[in-house]
PDB file of N, CA and C in Angstrom:
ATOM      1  N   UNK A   1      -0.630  23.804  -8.123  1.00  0.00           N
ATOM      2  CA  UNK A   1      -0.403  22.930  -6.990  1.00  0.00           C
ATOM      3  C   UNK A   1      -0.630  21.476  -7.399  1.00  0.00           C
ATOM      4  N   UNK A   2       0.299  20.333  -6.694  1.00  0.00           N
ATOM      5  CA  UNK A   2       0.237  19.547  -7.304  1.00  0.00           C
ATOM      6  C   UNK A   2      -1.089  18.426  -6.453  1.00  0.00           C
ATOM      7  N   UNK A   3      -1.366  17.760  -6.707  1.00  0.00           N
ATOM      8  CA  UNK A   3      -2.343  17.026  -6.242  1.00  0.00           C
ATOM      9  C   UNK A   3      -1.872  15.787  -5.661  1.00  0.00           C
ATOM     10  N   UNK A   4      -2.603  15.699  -4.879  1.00  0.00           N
ATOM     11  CA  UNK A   4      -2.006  14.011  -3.922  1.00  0.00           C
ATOM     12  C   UNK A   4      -2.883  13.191  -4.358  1.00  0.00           C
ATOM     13  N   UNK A   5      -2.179  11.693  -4.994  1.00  0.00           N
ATOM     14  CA  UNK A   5      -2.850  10.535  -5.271  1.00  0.00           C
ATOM     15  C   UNK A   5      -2.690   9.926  -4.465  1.00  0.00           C
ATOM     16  N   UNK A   6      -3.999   9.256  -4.283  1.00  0.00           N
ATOM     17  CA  UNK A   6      -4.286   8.025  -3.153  1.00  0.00           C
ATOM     18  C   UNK A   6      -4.449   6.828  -3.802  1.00  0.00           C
ATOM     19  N   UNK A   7      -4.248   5.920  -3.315  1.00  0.00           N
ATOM     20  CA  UNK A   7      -4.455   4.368  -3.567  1.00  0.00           C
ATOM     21  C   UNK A   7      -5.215   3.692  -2.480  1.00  0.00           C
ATOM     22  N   UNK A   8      -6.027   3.359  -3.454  1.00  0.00           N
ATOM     23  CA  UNK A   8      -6.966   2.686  -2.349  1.00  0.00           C
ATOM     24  C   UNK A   8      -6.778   1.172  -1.639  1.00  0.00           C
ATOM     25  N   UNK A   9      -6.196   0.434  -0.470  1.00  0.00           N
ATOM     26  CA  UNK A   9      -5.931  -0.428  -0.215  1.00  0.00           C
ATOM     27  C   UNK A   9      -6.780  -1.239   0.460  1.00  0.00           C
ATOM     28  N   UNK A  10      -8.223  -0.883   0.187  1.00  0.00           N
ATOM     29  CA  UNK A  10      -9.364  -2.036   0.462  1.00  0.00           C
ATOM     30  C   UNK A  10      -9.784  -1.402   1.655  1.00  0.00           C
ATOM     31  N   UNK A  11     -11.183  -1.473   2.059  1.00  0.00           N
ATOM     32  CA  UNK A  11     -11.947  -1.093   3.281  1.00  0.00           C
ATOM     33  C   UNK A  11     -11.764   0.022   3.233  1.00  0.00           C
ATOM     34  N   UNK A  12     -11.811   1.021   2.644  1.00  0.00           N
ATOM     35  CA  UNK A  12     -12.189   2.310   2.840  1.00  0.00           C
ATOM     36  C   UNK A  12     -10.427   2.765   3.031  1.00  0.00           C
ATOM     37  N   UNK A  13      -9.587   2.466   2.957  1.00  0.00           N
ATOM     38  CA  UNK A  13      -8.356   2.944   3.499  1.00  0.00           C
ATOM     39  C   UNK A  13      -7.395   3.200   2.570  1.00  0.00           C
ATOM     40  N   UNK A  14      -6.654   4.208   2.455  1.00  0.00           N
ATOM     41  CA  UNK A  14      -5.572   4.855   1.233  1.00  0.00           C
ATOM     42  C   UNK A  14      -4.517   4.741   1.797  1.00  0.00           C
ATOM     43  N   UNK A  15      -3.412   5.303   0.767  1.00  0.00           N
ATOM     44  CA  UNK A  15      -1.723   4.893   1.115  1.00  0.00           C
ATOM     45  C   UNK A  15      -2.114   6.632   0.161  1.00  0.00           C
ATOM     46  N   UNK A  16      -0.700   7.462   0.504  1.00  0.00           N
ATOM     47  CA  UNK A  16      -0.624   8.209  -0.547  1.00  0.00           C
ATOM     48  C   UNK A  16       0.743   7.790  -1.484  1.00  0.00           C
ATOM     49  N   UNK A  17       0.410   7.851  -2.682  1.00  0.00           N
ATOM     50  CA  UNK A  17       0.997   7.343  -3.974  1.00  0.00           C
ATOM     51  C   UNK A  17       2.587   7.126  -4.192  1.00  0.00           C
ATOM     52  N   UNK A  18       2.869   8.549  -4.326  1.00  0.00           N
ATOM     53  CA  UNK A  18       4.046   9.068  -4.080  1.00  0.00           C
ATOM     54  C   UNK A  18       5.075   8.309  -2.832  1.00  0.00           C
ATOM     55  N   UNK A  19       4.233   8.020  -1.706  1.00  0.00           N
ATOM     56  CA  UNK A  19       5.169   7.843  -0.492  1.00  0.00           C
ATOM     57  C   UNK A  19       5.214   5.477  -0.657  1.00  0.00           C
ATOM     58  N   UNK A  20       4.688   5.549  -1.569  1.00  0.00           N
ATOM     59  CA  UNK A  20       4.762   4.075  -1.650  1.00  0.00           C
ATOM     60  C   UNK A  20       6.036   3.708  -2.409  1.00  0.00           C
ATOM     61  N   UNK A  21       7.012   2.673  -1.607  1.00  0.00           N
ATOM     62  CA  UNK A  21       8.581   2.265  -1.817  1.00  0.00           C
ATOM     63  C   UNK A  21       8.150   1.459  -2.923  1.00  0.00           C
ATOM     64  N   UNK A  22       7.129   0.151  -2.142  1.00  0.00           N
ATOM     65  CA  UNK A  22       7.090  -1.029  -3.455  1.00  0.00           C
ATOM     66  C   UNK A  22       5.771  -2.655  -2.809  1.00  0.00           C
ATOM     67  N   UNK A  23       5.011  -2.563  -3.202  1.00  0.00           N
ATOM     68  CA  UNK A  23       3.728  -3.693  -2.914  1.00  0.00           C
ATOM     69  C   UNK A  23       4.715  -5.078  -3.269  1.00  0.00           C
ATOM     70  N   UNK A  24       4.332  -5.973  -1.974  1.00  0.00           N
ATOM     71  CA  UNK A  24       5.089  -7.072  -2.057  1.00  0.00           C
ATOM     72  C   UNK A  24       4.675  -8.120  -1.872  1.00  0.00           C
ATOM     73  N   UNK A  25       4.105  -9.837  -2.159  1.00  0.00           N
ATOM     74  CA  UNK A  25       3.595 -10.623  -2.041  1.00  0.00           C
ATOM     75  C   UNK A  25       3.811 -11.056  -0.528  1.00  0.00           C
ATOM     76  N   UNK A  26       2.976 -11.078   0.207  1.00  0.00           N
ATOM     77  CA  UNK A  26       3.584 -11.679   1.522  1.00  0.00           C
ATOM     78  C   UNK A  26       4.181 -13.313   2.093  1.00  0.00           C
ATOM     79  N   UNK A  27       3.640 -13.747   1.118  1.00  0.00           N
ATOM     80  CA  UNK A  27       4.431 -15.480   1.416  1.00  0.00           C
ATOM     81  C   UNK A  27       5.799 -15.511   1.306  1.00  0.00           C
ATOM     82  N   UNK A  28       6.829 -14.896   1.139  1.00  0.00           N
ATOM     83  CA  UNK A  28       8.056 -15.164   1.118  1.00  0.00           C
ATOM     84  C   UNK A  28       8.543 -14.899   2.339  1.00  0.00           C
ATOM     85  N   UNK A  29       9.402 -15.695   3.178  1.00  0.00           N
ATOM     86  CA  UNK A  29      10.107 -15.697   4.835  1.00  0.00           C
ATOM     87  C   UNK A  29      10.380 -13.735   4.768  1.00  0.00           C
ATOM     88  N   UNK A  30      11.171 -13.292   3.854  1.00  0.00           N
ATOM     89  CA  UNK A  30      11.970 -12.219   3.709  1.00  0.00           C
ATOM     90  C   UNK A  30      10.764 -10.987   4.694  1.00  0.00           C
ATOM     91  N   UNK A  31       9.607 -11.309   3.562  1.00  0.00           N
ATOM     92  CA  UNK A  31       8.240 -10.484   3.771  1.00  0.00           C
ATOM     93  C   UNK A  31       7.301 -10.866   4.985  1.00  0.00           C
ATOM     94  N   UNK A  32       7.956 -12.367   5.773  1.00  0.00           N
ATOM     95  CA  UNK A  32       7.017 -12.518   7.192  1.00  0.00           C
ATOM     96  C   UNK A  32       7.854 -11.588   8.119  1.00  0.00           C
ATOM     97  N   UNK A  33       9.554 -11.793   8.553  1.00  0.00           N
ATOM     98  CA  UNK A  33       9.889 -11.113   8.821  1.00  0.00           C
ATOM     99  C   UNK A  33      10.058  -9.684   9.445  1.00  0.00           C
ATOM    100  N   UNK A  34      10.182  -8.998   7.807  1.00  0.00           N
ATOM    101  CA  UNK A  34       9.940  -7.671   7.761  1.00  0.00           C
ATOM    102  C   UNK A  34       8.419  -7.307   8.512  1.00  0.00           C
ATOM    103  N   UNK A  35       7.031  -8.102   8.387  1.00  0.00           N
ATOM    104  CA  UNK A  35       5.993  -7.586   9.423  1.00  0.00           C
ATOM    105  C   UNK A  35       6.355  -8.005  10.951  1.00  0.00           C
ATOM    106  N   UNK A  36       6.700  -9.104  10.679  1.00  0.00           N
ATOM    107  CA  UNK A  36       6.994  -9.299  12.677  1.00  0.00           C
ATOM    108  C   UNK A  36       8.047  -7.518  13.155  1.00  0.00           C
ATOM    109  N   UNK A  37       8.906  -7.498  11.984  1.00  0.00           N
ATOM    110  CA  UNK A  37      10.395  -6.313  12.580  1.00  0.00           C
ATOM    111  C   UNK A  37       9.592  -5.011  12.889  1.00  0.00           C
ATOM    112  N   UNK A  38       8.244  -4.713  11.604  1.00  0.00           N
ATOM    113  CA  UNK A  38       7.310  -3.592  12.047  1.00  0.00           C
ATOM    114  C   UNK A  38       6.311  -3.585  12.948  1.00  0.00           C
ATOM    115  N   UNK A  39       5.722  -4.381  13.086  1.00  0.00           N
ATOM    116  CA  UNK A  39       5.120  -5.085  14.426  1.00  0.00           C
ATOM    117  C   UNK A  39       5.832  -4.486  15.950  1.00  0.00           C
ATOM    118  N   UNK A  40       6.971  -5.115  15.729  1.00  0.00           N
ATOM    119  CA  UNK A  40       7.348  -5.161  17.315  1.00  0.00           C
ATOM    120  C   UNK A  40       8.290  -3.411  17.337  1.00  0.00           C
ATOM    121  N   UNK A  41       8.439  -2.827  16.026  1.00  0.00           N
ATOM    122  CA  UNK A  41       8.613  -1.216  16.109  1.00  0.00           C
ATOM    123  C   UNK A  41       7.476  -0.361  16.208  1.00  0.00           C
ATOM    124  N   UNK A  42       6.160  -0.889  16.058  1.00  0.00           N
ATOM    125  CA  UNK A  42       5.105   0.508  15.977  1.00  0.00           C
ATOM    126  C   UNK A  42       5.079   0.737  14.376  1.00  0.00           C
ATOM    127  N   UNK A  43       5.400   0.307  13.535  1.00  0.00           N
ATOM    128  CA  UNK A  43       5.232   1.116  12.298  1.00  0.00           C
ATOM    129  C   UNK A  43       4.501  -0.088  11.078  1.00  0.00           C
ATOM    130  N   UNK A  44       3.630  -1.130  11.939  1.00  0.00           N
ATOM    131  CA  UNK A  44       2.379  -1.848  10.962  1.00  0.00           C
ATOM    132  C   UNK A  44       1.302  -1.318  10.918  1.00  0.00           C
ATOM    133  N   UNK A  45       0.929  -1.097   9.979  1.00  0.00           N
ATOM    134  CA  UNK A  45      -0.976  -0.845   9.720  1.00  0.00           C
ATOM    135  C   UNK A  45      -1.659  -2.143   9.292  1.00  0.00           C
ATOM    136  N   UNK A  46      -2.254  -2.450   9.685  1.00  0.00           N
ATOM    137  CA  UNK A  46      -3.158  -3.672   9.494  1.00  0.00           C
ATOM    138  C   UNK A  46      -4.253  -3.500   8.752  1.00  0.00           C
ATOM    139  N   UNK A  47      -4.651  -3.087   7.603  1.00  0.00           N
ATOM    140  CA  UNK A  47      -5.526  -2.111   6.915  1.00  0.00           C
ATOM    141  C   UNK A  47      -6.701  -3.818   6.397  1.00  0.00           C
ATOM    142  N   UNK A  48      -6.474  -4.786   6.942  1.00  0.00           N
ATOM    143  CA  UNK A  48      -7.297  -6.028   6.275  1.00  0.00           C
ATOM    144  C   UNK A  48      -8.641  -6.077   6.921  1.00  0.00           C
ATOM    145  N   UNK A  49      -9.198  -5.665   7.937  1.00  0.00           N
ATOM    146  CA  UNK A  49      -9.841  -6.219   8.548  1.00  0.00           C
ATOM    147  C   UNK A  49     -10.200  -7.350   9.025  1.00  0.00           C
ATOM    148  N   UNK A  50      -9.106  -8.081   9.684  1.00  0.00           N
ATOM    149  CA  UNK A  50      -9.638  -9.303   9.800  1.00  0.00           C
ATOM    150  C   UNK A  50      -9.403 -10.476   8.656  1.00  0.00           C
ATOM    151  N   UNK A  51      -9.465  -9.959   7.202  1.00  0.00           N
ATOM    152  CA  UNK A  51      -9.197 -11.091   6.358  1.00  0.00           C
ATOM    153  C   UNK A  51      -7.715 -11.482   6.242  1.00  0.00           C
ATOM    154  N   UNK A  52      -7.257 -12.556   5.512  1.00  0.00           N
ATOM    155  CA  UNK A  52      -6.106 -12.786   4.795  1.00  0.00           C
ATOM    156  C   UNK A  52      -5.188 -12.102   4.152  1.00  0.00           C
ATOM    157  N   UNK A  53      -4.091 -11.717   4.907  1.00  0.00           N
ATOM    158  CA  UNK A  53      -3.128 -10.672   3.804  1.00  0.00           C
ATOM    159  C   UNK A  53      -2.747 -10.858   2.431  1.00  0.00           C
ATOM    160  N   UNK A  54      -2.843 -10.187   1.740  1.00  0.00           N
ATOM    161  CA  UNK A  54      -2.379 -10.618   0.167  1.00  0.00           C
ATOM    162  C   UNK A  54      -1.844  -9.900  -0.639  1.00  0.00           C
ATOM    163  N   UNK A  55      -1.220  -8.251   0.611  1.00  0.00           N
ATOM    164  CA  UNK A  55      -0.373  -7.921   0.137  1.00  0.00           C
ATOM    165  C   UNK A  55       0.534  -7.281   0.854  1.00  0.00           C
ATOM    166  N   UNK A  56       1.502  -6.748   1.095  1.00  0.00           N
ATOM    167  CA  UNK A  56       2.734  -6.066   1.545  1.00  0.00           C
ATOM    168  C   UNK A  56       2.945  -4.450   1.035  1.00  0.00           C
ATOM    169  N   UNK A  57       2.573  -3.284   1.732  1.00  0.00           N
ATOM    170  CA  UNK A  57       3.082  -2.454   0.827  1.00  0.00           C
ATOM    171  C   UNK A  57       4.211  -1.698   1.678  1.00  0.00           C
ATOM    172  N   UNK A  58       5.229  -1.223   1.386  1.00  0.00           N
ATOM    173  CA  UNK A  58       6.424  -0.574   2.173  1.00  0.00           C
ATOM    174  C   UNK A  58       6.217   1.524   1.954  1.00  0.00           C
ATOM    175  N   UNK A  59       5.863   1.944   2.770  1.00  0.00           N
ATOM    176  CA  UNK A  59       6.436   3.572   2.465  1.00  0.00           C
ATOM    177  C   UNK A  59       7.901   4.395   2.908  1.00  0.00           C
ATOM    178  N   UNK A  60       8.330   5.010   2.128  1.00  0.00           N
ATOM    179  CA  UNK A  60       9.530   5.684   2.122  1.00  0.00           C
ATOM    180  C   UNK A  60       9.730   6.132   3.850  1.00  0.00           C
ATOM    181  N   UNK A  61       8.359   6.017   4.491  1.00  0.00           N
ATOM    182  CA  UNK A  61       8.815   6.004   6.168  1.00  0.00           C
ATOM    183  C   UNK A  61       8.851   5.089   6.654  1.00  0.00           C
ATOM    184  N   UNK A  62       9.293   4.173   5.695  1.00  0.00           N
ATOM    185  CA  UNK A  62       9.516   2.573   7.053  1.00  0.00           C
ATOM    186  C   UNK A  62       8.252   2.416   7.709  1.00  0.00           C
ATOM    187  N   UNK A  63       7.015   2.236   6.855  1.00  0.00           N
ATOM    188  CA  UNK A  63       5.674   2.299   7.613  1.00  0.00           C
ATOM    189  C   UNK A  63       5.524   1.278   6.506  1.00  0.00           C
ATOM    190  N   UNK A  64       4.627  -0.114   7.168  1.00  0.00           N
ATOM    191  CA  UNK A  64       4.387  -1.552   6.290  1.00  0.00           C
ATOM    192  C   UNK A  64       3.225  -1.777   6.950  1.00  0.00           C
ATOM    193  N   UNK A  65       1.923  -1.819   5.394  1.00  0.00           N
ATOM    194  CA  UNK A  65       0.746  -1.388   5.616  1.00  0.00           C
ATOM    195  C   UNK A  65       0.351  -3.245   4.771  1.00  0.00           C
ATOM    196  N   UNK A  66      -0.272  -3.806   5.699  1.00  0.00           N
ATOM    197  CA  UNK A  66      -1.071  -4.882   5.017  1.00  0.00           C
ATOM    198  C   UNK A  66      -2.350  -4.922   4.385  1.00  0.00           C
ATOM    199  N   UNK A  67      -2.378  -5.611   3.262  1.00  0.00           N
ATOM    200  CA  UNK A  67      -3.840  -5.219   2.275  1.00  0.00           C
ATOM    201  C   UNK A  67      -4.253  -6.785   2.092  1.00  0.00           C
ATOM    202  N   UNK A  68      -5.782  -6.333   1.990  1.00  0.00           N
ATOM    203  CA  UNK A  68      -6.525  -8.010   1.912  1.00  0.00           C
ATOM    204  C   UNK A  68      -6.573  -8.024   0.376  1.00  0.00           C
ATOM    205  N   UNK A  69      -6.171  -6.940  -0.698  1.00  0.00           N
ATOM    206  CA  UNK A  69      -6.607  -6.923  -1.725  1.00  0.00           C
ATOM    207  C   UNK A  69      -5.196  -7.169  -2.564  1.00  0.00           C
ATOM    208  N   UNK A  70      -5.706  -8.244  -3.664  1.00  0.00           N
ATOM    209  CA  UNK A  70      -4.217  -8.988  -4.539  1.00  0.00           C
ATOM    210  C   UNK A  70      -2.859  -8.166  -4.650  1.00  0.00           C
ATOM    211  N   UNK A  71      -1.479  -8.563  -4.836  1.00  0.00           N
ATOM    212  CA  UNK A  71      -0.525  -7.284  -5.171  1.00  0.00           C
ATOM    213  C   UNK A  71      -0.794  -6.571  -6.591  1.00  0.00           C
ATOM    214  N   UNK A  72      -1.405  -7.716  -7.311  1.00  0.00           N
ATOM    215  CA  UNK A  72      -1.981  -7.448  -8.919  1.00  0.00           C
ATOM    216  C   UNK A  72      -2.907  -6.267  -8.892  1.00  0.00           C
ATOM    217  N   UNK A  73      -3.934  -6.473  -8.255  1.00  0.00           N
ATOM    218  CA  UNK A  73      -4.927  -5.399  -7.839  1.00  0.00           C
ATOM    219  C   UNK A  73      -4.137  -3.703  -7.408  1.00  0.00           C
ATOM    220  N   UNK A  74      -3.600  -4.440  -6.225  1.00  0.00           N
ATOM    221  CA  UNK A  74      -3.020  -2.861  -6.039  1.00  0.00           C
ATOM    222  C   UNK A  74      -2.027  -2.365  -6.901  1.00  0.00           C
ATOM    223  N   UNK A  75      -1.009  -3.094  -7.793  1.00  0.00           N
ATOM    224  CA  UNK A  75      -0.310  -2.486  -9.096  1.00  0.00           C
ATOM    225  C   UNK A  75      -1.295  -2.050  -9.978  1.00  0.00           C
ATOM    226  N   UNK A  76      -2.418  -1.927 -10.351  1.00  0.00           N
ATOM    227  CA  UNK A  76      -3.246  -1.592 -11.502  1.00  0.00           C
ATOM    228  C   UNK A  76      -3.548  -0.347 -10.758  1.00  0.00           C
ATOM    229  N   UNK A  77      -4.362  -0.487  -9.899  1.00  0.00           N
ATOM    230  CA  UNK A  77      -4.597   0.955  -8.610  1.00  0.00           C
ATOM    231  C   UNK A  77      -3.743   1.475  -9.096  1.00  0.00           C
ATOM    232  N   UNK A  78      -2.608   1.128  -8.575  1.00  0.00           N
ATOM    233  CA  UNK A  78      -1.278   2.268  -8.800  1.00  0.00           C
ATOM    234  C   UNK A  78      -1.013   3.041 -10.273  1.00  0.00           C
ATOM    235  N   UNK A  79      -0.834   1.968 -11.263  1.00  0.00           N
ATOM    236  CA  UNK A  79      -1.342   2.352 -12.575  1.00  0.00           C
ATOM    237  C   UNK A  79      -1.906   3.097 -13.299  1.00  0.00           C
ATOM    238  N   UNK A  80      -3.058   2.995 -12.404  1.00  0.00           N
ATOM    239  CA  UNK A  80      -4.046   3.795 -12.820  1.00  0.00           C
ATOM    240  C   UNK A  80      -4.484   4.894 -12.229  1.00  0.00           C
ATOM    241  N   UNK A  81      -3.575   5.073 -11.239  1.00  0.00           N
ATOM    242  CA  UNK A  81      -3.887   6.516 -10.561  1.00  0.00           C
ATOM    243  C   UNK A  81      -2.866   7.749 -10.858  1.00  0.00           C
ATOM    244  N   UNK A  82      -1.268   6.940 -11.892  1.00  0.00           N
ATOM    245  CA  UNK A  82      -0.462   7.326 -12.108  1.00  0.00           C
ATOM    246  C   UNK A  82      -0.598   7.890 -13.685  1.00  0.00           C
ATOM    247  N   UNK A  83      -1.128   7.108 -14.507  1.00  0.00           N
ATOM    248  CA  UNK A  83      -2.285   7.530 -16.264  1.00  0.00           C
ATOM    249  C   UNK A  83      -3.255   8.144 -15.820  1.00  0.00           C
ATOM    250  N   UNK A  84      -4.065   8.739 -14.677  1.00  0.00           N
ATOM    251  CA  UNK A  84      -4.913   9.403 -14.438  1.00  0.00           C
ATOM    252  C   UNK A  84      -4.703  10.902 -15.295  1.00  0.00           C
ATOM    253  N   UNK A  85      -5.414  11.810 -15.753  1.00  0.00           N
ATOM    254  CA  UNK A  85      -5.107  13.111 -15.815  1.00  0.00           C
ATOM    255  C   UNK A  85      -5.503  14.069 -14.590  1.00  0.00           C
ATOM    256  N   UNK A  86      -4.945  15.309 -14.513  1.00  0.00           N
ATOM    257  CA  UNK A  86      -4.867  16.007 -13.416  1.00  0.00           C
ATOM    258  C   UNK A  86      -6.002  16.796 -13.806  1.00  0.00           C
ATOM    259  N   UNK A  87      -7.277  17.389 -12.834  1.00  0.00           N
ATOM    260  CA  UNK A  87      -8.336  17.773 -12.864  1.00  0.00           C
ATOM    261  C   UNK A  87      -7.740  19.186 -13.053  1.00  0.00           C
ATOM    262  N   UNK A  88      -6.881  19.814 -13.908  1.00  0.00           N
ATOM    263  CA  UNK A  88      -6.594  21.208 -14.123  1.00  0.00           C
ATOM    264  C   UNK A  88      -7.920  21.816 -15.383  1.00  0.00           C
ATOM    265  N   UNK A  89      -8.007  22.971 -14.857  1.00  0.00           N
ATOM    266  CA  UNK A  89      -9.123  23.974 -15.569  1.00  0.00           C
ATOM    267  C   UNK A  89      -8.370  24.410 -16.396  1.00  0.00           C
ATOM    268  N   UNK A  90      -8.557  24.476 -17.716  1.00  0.00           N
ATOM    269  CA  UNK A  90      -8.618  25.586 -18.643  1.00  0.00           C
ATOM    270  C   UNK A  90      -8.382  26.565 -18.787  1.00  0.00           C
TER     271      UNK A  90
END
């Protein structure tokens, strides 16, 4: 069975791996946008608490999850959860 990777997107809160389209810098118009369009559909997560967004991530369900933590940060996460080895027994 295969195992589900999580990514951790700051404050205690995960994305699962697999279902992530693509982490996106949010200062570009393209990327204010796209949160106002999920916003006013039901399909933003606000995962910052309160701080400064600093990142954009998109899932294959049209679900756009904001992170207080760098896009740099969460590409290494990703990285590194993807070079992980799988906890298979022997």
């Amino acid at each position: 069975m295969l195992e589900e990777r999580l990514i951790n997107i700051g404050f205690g809160n995960y994305v699962l791996a697999k279902r992530i389209v693509g982490v996106f810098n949010p200062a570009s118009s393209p990327m204010k946008r796209l949160r106002e369009d999920a916003r006013a559909e039901g399909r933003l997560v606000d995962a910052t608490q309160g701080r400064k967004t600093r990142s954009i991530l998109v899932t294959d369900s049209h679900h756009v999850f904001l992170s207080s933590i760098q896009t740099e940060t969460v590409r290494a996460r990703f990285v590194q959860e993807a070079e992980a080895p799988c906890d298979a027994k022997d």
